[in-house]
Protein backbone atom coordinates (compact mmCIF):
# COMPACT_ATOMS: atom_id res chain seq x y z
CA UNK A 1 -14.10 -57.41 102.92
CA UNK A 2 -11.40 -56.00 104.22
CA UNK A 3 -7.64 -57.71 104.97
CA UNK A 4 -5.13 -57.07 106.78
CA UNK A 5 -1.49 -57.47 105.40
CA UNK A 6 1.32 -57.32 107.90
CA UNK A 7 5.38 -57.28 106.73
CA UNK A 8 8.70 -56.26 107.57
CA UNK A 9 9.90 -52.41 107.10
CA UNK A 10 13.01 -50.82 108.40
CA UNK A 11 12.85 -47.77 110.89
CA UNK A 12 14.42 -45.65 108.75
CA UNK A 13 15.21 -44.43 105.00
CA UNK A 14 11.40 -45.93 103.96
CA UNK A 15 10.28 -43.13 101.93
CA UNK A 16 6.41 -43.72 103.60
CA UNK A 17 4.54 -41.62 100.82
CA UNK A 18 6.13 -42.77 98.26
CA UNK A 19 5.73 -46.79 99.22
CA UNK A 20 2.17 -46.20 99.65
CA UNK A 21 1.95 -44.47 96.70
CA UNK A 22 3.53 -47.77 95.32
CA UNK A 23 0.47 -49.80 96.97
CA UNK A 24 -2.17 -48.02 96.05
CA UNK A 25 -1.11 -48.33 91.81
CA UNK A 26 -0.28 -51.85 92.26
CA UNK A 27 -3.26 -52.36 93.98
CA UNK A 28 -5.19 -49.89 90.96
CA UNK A 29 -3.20 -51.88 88.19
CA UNK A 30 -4.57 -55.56 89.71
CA UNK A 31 -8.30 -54.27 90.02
CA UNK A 32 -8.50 -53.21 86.51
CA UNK A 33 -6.93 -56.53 85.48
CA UNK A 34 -10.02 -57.64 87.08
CA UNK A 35 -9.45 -58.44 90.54
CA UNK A 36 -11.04 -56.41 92.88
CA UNK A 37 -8.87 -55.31 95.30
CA UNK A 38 -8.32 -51.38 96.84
CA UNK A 39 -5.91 -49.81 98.77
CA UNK A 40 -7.04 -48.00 102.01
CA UNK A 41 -3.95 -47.24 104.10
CA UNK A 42 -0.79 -48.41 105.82
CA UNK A 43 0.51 -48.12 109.00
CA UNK A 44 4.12 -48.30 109.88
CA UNK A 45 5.08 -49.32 113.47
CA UNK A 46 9.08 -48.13 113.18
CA UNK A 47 9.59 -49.35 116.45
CA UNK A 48 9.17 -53.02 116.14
CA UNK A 49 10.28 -52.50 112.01
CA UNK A 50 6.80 -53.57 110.97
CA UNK A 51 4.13 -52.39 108.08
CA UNK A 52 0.17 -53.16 108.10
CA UNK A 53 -1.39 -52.72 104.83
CA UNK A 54 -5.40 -52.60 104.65
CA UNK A 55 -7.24 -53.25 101.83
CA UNK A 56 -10.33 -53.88 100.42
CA UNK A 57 -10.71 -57.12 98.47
CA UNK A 58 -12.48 -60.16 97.06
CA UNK A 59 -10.25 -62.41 99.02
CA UNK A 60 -6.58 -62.75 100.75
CA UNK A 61 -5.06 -63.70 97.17
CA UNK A 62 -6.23 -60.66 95.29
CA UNK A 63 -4.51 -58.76 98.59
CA UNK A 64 -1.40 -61.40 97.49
CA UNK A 65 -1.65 -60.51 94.32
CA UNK A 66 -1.36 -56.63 95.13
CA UNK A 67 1.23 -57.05 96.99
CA UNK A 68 3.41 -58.82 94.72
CA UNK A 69 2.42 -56.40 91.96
CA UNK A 70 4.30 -53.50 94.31
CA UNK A 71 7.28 -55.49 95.31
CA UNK A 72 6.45 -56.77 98.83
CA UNK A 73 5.73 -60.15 100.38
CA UNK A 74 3.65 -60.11 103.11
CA UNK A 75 4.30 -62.38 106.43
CA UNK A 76 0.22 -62.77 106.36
CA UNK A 77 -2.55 -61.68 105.11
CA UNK A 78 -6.02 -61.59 107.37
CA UNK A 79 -9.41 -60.66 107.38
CA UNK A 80 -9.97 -57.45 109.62
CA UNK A 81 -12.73 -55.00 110.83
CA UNK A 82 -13.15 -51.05 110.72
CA UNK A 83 -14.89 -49.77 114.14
CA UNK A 84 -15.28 -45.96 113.71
């Protein structure tokens, strides 16, 4: 499934690469704890000061659980779609 976590991110001084470098090895570190759970992208909306993480996951905790593994709490977590 895939989930969509949404938080707060300044407009500025965020260092985008390197914070989703920072998601993607939490998120690597949790799965091979045993919790599947993959990165796929963020998206950061400087304008309203917002971040949406997707992953790929068993559930909304293991997406919790990545998330907390990088550093960030998430204002919610939600199941989403991909429409190529």
């Amino acid at each position: 499934m895939l989930y969509l976590a949404e938080f707060y991110l300044p407009a500025v001084g965020v260092p985008l690469a390197a914070f989703a470098e920072q998601a993607r090895l939490a998120a690597d570190r949790i799965n091979e704890s045993g919790t599947a759970v993959r990165f796929v992208r963020a998206i950061h909306v400087a304008q309203d000061e917002s971040c949406f993480v997707i992953y790929q996951a068993e559930s909304p905790a293991a997406v919790a659980a990545a998330g907390a593994a990088a550093g960030f709490v998430f204002d919610s977590v939600v199941e989403a779609a991909e429409i190529p």
